[in-house]
PDB file of N, CA and C in Angstrom:
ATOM      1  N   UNK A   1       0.839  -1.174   0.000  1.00  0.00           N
ATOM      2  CA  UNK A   1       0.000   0.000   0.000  1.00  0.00           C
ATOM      3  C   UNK A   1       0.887   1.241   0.000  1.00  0.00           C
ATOM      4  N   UNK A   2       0.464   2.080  -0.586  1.00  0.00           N
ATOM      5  CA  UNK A   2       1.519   3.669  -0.816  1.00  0.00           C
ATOM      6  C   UNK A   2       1.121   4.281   0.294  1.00  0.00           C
ATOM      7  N   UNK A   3       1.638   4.919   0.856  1.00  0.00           N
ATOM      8  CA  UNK A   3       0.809   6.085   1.985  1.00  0.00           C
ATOM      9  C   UNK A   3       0.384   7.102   1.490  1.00  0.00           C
ATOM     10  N   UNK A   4      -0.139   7.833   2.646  1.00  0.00           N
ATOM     11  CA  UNK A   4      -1.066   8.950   1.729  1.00  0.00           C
ATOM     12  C   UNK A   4      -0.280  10.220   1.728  1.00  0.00           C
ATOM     13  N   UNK A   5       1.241   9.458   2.240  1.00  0.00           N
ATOM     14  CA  UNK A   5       2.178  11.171   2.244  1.00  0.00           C
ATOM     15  C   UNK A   5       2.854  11.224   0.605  1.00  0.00           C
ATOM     16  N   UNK A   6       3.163   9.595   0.043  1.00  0.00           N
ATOM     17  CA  UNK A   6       3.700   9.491  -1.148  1.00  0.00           C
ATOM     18  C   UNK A   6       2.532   9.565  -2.233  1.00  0.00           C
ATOM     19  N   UNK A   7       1.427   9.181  -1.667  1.00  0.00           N
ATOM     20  CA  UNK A   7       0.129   9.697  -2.837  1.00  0.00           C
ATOM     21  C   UNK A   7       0.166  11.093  -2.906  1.00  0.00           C
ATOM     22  N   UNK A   8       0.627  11.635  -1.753  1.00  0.00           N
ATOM     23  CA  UNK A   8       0.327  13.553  -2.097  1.00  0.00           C
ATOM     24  C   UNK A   8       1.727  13.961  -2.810  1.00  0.00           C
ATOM     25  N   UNK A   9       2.758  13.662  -2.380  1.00  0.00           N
ATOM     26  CA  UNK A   9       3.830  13.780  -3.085  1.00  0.00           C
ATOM     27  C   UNK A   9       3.945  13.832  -4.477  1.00  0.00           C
ATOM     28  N   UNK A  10       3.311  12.087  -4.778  1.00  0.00           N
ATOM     29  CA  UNK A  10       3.367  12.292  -6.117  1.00  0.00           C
ATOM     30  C   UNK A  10       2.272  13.031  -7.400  1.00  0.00           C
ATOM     31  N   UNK A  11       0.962  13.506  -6.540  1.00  0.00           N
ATOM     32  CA  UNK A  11       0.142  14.162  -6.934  1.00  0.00           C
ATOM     33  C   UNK A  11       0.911  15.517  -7.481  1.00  0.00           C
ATOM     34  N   UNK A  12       1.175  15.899  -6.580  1.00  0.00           N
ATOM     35  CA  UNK A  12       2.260  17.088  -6.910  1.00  0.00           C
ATOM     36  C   UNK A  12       2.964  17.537  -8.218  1.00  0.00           C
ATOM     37  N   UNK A  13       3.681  16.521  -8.508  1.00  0.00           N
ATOM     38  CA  UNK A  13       4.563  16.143  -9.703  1.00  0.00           C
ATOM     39  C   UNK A  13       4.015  16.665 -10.802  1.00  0.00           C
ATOM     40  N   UNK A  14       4.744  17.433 -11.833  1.00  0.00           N
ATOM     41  CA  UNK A  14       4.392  18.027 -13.299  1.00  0.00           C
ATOM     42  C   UNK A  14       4.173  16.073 -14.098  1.00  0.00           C
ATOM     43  N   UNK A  15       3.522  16.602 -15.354  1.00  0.00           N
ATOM     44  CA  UNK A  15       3.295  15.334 -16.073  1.00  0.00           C
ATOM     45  C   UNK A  15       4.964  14.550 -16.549  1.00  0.00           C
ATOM     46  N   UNK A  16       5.682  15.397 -16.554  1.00  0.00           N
ATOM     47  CA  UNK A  16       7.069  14.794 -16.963  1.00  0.00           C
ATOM     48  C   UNK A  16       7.710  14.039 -15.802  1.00  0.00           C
ATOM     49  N   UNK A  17       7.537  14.564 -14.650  1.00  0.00           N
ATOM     50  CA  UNK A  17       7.841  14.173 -13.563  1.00  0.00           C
ATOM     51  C   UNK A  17       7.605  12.811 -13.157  1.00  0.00           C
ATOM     52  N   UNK A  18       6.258  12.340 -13.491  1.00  0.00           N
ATOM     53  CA  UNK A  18       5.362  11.546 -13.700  1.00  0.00           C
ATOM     54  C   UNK A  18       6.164  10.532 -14.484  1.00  0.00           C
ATOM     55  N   UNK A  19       6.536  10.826 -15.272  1.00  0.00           N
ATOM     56  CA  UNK A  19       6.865  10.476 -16.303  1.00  0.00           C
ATOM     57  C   UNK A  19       7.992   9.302 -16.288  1.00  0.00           C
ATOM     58  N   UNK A  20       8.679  10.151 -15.697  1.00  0.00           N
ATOM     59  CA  UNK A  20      10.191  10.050 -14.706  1.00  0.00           C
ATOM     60  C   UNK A  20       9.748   9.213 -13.902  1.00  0.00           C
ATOM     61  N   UNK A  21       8.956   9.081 -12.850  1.00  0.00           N
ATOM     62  CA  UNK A  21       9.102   8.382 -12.018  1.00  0.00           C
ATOM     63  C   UNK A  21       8.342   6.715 -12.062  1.00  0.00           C
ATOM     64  N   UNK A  22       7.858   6.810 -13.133  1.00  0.00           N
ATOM     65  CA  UNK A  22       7.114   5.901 -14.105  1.00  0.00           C
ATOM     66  C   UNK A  22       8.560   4.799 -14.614  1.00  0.00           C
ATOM     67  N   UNK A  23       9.241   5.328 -15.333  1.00  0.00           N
ATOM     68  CA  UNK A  23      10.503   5.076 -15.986  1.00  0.00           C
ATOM     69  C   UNK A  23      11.593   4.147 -14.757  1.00  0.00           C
ATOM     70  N   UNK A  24      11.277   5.020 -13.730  1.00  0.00           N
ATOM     71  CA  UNK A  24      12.208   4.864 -12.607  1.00  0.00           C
ATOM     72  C   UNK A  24      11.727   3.445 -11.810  1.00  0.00           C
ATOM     73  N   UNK A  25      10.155   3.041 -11.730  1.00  0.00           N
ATOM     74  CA  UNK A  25      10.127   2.197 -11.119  1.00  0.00           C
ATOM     75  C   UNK A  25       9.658   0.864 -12.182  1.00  0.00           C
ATOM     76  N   UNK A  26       9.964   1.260 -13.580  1.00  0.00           N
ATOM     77  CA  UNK A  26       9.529  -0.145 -14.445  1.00  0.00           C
ATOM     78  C   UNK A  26      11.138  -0.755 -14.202  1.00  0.00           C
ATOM     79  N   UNK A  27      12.317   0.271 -14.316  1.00  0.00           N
ATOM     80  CA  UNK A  27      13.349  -0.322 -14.556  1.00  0.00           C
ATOM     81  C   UNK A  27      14.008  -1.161 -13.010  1.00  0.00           C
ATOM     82  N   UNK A  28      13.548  -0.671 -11.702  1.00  0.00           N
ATOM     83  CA  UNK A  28      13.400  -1.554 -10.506  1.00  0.00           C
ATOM     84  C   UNK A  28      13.027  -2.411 -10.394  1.00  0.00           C
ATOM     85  N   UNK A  29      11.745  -2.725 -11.075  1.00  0.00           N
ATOM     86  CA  UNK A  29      11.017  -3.712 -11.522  1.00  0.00           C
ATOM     87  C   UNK A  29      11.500  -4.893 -12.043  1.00  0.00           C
ATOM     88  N   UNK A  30      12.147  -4.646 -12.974  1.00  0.00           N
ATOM     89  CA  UNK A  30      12.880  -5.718 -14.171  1.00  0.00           C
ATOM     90  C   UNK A  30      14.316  -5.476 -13.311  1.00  0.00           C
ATOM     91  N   UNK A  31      14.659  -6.245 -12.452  1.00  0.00           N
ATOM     92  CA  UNK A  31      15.959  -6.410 -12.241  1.00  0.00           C
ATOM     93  C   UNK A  31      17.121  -6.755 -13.256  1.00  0.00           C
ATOM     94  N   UNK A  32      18.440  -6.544 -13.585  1.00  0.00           N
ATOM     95  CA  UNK A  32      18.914  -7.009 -14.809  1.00  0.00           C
ATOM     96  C   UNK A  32      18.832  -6.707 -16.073  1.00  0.00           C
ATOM     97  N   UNK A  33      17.433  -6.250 -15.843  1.00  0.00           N
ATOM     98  CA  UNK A  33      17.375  -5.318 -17.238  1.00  0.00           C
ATOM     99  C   UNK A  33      16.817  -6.305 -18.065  1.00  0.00           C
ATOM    100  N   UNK A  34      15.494  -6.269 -18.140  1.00  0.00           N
ATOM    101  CA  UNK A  34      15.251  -7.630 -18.722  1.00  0.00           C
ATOM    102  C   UNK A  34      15.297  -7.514 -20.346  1.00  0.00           C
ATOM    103  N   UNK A  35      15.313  -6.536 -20.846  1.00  0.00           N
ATOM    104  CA  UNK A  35      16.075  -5.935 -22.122  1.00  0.00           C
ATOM    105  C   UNK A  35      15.054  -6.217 -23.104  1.00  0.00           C
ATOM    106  N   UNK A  36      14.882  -6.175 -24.398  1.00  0.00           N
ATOM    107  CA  UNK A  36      14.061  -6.168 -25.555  1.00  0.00           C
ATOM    108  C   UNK A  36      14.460  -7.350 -26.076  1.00  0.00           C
ATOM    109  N   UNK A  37      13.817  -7.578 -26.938  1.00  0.00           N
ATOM    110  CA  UNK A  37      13.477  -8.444 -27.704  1.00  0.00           C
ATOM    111  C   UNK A  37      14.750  -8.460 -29.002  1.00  0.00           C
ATOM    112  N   UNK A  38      15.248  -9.407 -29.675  1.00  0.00           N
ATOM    113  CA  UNK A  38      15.508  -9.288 -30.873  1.00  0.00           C
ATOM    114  C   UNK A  38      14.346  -8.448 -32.234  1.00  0.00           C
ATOM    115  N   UNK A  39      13.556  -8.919 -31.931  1.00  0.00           N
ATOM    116  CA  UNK A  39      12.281  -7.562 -33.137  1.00  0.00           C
ATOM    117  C   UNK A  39      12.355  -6.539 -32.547  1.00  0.00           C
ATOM    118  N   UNK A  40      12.526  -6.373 -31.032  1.00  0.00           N
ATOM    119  CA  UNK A  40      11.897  -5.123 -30.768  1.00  0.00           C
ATOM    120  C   UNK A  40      13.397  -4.247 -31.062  1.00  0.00           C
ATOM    121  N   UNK A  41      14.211  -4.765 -31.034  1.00  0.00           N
ATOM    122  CA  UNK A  41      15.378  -3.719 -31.421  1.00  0.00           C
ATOM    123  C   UNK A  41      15.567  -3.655 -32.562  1.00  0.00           C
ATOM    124  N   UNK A  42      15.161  -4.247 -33.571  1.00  0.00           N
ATOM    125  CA  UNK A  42      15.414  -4.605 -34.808  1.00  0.00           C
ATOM    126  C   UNK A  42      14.329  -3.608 -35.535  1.00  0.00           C
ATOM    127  N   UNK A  43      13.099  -2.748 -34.620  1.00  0.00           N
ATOM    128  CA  UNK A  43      12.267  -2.104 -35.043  1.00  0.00           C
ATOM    129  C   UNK A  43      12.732  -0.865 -34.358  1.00  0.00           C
ATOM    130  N   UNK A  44      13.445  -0.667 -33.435  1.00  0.00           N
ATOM    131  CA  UNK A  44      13.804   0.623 -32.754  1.00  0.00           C
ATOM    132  C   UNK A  44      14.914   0.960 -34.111  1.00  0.00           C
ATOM    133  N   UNK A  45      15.725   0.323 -34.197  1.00  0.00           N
ATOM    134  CA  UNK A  45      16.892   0.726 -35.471  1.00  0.00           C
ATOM    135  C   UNK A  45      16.189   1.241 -36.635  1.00  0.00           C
ATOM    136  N   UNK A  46      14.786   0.510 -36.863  1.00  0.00           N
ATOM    137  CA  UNK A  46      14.559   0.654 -38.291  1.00  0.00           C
ATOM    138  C   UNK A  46      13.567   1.949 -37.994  1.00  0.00           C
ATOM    139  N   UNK A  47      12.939   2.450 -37.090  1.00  0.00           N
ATOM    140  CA  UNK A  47      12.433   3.573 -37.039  1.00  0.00           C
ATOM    141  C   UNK A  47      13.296   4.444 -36.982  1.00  0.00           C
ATOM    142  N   UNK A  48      14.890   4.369 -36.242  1.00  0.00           N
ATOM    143  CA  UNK A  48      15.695   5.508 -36.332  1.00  0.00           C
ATOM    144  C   UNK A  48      16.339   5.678 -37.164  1.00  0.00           C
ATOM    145  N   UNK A  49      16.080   4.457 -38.201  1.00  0.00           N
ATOM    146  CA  UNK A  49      17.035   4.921 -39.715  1.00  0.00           C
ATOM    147  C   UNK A  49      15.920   6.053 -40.325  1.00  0.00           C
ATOM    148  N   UNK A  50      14.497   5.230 -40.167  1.00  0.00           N
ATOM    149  CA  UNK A  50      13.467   6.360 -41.025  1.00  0.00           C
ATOM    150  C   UNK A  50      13.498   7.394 -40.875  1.00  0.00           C
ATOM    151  N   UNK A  51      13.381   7.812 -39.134  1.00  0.00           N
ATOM    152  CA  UNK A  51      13.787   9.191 -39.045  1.00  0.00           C
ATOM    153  C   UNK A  51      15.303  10.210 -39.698  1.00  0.00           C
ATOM    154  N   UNK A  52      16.148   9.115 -39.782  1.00  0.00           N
ATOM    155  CA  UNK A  52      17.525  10.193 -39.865  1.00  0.00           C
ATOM    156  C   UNK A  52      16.947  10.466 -41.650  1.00  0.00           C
ATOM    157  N   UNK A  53      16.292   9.618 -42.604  1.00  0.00           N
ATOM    158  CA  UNK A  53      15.659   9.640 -43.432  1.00  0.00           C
ATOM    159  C   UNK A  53      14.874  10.804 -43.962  1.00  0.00           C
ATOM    160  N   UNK A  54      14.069  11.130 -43.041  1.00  0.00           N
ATOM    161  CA  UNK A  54      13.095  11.945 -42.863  1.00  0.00           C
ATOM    162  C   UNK A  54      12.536  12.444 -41.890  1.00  0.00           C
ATOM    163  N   UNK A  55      13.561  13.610 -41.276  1.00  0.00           N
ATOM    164  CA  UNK A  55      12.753  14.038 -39.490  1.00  0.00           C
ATOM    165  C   UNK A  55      11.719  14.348 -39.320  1.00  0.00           C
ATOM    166  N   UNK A  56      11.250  14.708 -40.422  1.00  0.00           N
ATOM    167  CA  UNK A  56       9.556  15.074 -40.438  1.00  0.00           C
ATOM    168  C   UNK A  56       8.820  14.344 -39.614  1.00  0.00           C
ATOM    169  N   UNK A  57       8.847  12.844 -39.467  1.00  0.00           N
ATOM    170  CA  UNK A  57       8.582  12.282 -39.242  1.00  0.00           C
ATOM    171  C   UNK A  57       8.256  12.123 -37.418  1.00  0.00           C
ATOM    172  N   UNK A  58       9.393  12.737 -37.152  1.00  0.00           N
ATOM    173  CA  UNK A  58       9.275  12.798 -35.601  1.00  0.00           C
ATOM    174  C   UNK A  58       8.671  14.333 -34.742  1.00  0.00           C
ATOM    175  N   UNK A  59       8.438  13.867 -33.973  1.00  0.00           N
ATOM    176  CA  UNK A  59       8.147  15.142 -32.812  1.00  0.00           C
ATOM    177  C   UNK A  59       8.921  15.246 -31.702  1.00  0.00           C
ATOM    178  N   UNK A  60       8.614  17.195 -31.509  1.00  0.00           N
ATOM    179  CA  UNK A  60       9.712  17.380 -30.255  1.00  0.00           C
ATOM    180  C   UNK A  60       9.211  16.599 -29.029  1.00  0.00           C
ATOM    181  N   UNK A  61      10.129  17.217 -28.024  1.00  0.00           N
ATOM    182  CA  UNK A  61       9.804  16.573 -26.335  1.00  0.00           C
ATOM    183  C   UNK A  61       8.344  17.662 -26.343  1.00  0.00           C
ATOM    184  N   UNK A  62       8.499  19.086 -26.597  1.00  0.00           N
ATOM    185  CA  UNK A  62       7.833  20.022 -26.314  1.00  0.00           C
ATOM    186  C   UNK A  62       6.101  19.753 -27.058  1.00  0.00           C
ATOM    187  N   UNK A  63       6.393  18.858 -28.316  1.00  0.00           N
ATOM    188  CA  UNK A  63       4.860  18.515 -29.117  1.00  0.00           C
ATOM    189  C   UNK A  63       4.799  17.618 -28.706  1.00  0.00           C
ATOM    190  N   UNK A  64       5.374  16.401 -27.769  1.00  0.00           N
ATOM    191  CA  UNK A  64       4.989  15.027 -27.237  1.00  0.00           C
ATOM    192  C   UNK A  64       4.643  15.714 -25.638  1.00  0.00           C
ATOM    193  N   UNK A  65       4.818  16.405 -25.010  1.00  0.00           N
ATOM    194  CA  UNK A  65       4.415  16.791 -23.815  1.00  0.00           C
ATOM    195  C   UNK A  65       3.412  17.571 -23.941  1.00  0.00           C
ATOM    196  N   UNK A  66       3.394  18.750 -25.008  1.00  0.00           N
ATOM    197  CA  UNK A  66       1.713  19.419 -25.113  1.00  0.00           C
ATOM    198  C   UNK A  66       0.738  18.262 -25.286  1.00  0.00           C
ATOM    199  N   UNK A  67       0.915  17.383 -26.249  1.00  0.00           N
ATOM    200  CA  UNK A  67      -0.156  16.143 -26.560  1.00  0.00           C
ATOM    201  C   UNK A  67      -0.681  15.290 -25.504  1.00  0.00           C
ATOM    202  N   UNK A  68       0.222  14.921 -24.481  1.00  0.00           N
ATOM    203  CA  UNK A  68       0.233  14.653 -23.325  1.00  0.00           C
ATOM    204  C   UNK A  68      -0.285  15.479 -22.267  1.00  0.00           C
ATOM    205  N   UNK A  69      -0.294  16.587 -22.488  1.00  0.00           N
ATOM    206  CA  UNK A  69      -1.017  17.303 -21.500  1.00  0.00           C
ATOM    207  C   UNK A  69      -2.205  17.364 -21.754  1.00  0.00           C
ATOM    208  N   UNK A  70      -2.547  17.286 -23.281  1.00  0.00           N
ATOM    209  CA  UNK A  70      -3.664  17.386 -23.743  1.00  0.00           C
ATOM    210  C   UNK A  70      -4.965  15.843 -22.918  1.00  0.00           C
ATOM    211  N   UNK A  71      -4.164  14.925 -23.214  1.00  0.00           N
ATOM    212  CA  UNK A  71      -5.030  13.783 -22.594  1.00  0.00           C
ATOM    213  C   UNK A  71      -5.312  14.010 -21.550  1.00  0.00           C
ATOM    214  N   UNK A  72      -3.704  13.901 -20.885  1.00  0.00           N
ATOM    215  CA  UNK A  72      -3.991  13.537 -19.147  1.00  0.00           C
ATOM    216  C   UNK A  72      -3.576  14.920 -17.786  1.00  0.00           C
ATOM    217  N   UNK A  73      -3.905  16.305 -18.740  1.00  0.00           N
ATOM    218  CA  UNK A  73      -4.172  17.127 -18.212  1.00  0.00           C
ATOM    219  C   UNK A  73      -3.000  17.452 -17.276  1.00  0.00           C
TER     220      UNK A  73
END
C-alpha cells in the first residue's frame, strides 16, 4: 500500500515528472534489465534509420508533452 504522504507527493509532480518516475520504477522492476526483444530492437533501429531519413517524421519533447497534457491534463 503507498501512503497517503507518497500519494500527495506524487500528486504534486508536473506530467514529466510523472513520467520520470514511471521510468524509474519499471526499470526496478525488471531487475537485470530484462532488455528487448531481438524484433523489438530490430524495429527501434529501423524507425531511427526512417527518421535520420526523414525528421519530419518525428516530434519534439515540447509537441509530445503538449499532446500529453492534452489527454492527461
Amino acid at each position: 500500500m503507498v501512503s497517503s504522504a507518497l500519494q500527495e507527493s506524487l500528486g504534486s509532480l508536473s506530467l514529466a515528472e510523472r513520467v520520470d518516475v514511471i521510468d524509474f520504477l519499471q526499470r526496478t522492476l525488471l531487475p537485470g534489465g530484462a532488455g528487448l526483444t531481438d524484433a523489438e530492437q530490430s524495429l527501434i533501429r529501423s524507425r531511427d534509420a526512417d527518421m535520420d531519413t526523414d525528421p519530419s517524421l518525428a516530434i519534439t519533447w515540447s509537441e509530445l508533452d503538449a499532446t500529453l497534457q492534452d489527454i492527461w491534463g
